[in-house]
N, C-alpha and C. Protein backbone atom coordinates (compact mmCIF):
# COMPACT_ATOMS: atom_id res chain seq x y z
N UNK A 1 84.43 95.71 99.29
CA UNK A 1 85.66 96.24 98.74
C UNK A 1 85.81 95.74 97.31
N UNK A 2 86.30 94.80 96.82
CA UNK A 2 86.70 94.15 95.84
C UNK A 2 86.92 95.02 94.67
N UNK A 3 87.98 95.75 95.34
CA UNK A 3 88.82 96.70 94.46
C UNK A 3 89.75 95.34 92.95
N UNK A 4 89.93 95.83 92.06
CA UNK A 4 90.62 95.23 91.02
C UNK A 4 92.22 95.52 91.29
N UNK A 5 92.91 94.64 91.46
CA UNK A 5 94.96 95.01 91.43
C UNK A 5 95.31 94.06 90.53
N UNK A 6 95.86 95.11 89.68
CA UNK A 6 96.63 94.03 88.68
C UNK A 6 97.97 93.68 88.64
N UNK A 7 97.93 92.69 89.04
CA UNK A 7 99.75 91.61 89.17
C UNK A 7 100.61 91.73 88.24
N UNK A 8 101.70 92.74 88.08
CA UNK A 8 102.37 92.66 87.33
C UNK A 8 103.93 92.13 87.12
N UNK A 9 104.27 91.07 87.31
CA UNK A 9 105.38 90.30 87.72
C UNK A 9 106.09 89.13 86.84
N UNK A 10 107.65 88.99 86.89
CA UNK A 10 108.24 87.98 86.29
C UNK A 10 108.07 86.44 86.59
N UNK A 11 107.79 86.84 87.73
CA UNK A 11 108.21 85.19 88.94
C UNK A 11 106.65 84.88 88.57
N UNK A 12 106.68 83.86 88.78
CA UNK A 12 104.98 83.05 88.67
C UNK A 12 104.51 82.44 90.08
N UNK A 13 105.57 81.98 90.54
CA UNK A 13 105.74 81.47 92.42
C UNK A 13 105.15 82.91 92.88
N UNK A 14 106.06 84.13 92.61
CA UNK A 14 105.14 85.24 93.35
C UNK A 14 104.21 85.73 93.04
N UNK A 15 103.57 85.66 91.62
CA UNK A 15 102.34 86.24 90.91
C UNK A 15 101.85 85.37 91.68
N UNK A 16 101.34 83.77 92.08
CA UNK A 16 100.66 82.94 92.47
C UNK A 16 100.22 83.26 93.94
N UNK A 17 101.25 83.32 94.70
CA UNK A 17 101.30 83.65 96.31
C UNK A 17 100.82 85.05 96.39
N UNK A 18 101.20 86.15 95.95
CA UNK A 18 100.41 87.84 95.60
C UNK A 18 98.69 87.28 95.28
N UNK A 19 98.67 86.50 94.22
CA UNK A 19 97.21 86.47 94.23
C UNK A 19 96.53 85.85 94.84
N UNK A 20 96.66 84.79 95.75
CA UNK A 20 96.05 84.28 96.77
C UNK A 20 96.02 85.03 97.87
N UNK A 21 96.94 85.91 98.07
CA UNK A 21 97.32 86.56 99.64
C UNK A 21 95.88 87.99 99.46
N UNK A 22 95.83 88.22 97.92
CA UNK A 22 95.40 89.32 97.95
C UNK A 22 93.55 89.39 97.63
N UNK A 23 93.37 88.11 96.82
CA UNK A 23 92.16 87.70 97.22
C UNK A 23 91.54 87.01 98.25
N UNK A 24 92.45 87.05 99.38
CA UNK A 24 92.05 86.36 100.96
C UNK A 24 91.49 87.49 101.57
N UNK A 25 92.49 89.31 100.69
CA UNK A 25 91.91 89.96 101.94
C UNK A 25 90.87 91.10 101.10
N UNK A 26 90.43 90.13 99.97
CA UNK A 26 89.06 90.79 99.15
C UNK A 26 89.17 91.65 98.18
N UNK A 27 90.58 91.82 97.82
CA UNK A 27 90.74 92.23 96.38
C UNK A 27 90.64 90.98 95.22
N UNK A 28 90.16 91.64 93.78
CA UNK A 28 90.13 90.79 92.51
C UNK A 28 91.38 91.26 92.12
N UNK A 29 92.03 90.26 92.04
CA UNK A 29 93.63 89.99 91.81
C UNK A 29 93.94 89.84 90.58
N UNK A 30 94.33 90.18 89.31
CA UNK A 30 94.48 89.81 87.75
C UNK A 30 95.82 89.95 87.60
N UNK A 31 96.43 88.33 87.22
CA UNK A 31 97.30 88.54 86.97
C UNK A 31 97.98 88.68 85.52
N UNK A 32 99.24 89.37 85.56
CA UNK A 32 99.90 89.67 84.09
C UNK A 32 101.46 89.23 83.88
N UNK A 33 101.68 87.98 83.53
CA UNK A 33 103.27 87.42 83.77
C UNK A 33 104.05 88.36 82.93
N UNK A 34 104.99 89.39 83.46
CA UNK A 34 106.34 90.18 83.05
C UNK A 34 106.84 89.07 82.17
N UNK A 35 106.58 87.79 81.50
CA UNK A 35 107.56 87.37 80.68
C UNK A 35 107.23 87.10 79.20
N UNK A 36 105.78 87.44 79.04
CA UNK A 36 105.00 86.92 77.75
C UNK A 36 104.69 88.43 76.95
N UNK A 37 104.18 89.33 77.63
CA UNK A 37 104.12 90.07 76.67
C UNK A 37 104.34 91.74 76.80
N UNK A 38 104.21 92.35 75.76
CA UNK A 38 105.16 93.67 75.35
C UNK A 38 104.78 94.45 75.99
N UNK A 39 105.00 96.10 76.00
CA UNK A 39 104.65 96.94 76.43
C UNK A 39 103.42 97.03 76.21
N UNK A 40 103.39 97.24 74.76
CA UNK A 40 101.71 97.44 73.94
C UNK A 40 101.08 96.54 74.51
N UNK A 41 101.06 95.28 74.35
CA UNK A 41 99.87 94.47 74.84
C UNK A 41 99.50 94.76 76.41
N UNK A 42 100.59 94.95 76.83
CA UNK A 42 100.39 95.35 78.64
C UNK A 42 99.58 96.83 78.51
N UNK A 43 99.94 97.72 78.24
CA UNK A 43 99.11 98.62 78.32
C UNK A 43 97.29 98.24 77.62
N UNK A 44 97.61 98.05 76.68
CA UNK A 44 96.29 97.36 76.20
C UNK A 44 95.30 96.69 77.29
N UNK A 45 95.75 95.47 77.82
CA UNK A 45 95.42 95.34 79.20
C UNK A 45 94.69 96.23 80.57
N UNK A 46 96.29 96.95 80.63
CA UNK A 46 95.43 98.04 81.82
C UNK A 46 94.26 98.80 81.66
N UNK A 47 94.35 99.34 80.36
CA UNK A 47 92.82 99.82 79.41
C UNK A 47 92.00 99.26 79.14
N UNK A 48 91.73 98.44 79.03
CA UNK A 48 91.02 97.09 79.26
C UNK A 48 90.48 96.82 80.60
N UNK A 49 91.29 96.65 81.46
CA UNK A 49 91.04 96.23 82.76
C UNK A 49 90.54 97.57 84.03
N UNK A 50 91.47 98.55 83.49
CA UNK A 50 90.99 99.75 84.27
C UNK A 50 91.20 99.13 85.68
N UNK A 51 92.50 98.77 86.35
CA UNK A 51 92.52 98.12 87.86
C UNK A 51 92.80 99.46 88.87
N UNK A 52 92.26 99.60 90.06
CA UNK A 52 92.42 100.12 91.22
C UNK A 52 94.08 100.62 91.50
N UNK A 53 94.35 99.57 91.26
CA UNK A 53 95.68 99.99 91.60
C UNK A 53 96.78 98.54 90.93
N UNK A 54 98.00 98.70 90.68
CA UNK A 54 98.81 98.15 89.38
C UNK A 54 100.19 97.79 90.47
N UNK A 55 100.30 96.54 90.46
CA UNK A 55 101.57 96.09 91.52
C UNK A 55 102.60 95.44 90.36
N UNK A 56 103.39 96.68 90.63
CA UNK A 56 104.23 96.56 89.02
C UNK A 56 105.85 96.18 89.85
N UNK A 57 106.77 95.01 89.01
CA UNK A 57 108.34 94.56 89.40
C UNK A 57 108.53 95.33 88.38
N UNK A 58 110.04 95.85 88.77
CA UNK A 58 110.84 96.73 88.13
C UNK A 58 111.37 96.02 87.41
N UNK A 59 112.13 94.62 87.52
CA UNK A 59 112.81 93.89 86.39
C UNK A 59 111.77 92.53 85.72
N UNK A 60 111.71 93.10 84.56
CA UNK A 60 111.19 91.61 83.62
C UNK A 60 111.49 91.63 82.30
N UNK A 61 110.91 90.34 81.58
CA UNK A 61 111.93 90.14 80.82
C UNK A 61 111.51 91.29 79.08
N UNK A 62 110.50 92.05 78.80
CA UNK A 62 109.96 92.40 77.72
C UNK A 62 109.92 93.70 77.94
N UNK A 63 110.51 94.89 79.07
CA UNK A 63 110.19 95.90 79.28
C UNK A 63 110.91 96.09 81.20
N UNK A 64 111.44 97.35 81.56
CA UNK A 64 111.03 97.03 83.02
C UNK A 64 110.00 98.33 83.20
N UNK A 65 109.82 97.84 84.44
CA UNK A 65 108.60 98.54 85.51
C UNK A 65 108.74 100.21 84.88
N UNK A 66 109.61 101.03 84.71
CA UNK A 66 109.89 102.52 84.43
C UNK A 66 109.47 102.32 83.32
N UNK A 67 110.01 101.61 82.58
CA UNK A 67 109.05 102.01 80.58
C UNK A 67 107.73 101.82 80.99
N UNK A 68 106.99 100.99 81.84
CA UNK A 68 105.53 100.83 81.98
C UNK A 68 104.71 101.95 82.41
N UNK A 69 105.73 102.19 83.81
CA UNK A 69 105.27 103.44 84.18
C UNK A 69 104.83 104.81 83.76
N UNK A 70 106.12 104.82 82.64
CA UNK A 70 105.92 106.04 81.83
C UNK A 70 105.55 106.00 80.99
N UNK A 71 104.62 104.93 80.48
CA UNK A 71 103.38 104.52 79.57
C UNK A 71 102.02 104.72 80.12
N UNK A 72 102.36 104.58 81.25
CA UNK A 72 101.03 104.69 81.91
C UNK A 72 100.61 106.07 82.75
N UNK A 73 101.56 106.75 82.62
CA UNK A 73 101.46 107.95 83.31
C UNK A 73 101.33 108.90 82.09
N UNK A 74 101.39 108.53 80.96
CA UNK A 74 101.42 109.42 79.71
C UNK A 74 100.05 109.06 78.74
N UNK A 75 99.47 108.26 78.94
CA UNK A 75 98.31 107.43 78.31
C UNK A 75 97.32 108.04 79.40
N UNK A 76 96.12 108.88 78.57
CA UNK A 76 94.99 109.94 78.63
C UNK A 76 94.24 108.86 79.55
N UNK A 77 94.25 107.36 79.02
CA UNK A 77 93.02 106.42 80.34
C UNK A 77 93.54 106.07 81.45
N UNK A 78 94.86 106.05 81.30
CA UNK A 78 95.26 105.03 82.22
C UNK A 78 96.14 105.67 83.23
N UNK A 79 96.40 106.86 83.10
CA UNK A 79 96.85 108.28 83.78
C UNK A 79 96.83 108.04 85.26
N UNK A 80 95.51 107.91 85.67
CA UNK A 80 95.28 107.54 87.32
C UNK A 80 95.33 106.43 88.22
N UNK A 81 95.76 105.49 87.32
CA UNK A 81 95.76 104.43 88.01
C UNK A 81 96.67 104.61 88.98
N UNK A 82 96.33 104.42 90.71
CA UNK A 82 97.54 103.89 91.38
C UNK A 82 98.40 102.96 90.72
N UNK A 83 100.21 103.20 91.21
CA UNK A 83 100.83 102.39 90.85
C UNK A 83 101.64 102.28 92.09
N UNK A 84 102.01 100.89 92.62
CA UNK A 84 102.90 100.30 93.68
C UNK A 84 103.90 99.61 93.36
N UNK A 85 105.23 100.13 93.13
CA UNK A 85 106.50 99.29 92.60
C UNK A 85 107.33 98.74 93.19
N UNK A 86 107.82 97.67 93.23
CA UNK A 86 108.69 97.01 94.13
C UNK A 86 109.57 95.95 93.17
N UNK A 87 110.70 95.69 94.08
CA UNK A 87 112.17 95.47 93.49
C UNK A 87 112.89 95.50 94.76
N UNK A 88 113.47 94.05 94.20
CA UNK A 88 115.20 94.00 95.48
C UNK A 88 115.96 95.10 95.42
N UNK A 89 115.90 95.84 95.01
CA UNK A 89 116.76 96.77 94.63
C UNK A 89 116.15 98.10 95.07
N UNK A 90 116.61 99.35 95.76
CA UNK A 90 116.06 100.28 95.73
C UNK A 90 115.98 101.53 95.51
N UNK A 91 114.70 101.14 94.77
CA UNK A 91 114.36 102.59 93.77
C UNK A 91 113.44 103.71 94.20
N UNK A 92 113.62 103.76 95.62
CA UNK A 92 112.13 104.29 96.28
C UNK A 92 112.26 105.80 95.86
N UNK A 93 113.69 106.61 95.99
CA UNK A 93 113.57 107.94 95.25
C UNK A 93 112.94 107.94 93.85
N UNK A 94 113.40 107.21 92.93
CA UNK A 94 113.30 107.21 91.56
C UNK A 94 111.74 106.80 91.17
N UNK A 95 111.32 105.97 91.92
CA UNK A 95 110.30 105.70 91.31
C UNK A 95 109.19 106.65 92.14
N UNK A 96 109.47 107.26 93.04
CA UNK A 96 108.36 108.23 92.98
C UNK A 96 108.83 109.27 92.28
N UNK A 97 109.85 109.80 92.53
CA UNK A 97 110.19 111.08 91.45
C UNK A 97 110.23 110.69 89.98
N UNK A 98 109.48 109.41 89.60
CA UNK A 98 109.35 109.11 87.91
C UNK A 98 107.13 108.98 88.03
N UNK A 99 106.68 108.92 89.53
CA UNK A 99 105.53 109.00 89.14
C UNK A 99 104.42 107.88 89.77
N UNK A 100 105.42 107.09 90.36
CA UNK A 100 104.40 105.87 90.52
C UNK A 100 103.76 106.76 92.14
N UNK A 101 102.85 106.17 93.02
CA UNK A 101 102.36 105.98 94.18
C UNK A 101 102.89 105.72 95.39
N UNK A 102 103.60 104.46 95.70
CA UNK A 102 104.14 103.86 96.25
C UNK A 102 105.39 103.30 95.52
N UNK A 103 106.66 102.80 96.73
CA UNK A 103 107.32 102.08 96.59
C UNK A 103 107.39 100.92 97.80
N UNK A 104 107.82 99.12 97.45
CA UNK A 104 107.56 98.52 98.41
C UNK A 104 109.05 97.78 98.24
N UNK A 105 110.40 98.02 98.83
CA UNK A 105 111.64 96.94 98.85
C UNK A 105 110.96 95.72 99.11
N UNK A 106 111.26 94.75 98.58
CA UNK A 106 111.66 93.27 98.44
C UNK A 106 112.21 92.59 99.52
N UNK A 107 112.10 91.93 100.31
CA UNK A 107 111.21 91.25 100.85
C UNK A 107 110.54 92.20 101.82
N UNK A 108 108.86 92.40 101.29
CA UNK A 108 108.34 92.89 102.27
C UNK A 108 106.93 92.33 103.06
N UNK A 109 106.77 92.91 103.94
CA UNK A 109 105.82 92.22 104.46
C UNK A 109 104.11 92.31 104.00
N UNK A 110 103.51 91.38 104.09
CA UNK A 110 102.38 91.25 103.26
C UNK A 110 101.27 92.54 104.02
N UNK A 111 101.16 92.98 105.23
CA UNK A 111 100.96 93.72 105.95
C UNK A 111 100.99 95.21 105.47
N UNK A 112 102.24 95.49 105.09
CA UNK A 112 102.93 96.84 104.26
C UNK A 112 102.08 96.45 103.03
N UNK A 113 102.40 95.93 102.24
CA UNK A 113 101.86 95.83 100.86
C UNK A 113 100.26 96.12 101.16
N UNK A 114 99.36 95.70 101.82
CA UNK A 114 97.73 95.88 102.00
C UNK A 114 97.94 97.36 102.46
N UNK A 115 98.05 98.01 103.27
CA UNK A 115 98.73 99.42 103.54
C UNK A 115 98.46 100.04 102.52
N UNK A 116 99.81 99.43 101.83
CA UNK A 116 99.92 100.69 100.33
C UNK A 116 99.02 100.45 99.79
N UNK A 117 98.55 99.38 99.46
CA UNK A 117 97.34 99.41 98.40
C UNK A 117 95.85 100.07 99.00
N UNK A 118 95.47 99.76 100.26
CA UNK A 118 94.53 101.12 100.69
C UNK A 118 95.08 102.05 100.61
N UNK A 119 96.05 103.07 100.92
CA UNK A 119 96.78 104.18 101.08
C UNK A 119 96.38 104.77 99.65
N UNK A 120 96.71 104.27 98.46
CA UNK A 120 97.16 104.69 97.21
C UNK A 120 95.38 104.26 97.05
N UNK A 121 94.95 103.76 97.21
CA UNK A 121 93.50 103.68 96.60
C UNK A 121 92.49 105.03 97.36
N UNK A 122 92.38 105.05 98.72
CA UNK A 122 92.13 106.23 99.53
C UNK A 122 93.04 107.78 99.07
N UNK A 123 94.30 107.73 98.46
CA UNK A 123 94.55 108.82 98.17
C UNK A 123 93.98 109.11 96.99
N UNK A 124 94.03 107.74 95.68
CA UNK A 124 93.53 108.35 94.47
C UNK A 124 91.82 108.97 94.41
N UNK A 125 90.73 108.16 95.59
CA UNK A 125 89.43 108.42 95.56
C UNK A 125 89.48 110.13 96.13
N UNK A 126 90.41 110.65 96.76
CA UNK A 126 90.11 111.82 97.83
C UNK A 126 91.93 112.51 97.69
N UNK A 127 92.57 112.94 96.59
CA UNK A 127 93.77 113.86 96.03
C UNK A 127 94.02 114.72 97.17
N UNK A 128 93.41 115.62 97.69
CA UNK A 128 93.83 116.72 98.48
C UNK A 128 93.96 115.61 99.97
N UNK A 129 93.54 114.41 100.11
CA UNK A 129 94.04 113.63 101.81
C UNK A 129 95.77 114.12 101.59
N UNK A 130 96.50 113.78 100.49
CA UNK A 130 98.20 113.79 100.94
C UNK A 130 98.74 115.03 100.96
């Protein structure tokens, strides 16, 4: 497997625990702290990195999750990347009707989250499965 997901998060406690949980079950985990840098450099990144799929928080401190999204859904490379968004808060209409893949409410189970991330990786390899 060792699909690429890139960590995109404020908290560092959860970027830390996400990337251990997620290289236990054989993904390369890269993380990107929501508090250091901009849109541009984040996108820069994903183009750069080209990850499987993008585990993006809706609130941080330089941008939230929707400006990213719609950077990344508008940018010619980075167009396909699965995207999986999650937030205490819920945005599960909005953020698929803005584009992302998945949505995952806060506190969820680590179980669900591996799910979506095969789900959204199996849908992006094979479009006509959904």
């Amino acid at each position: 497997m060792n699909e690429k997901i890139l960590l995109i998060e404020d908290d560092s406690t959860m970027l830390k625990l996400l990337q251990t949980f997620l290289q236990f079950e054989g993904f390369q985990a890269l993380l990107l702290p929501g508090k250091e840098n901009s849109l541009e450099q984040t996108m820069d990144l994903i183009r750069n990195e080209m990850p499987a799929v993008i585990l993006l928080d809706v609130y941080m401190h330089q941008f939230n999750g929707f400006e990213l999204l719609h950077a990344i859904r508008e940018d010619e490379q980075a167009k396909n990347i699965g995207v999986v968004i999650t937030s205490g808060a819920d945005f599960r209409k909005k953020c698929i009707e803005e584009g992302a893949d998945r949505f995952l409410l806060k506190p969820y189970m680590p179980e669900e989250l591996i799910q979506s991330i095969h789900n959204v990786i199996a849908n992006k390899a094979n479009p006509d499965r959904e």
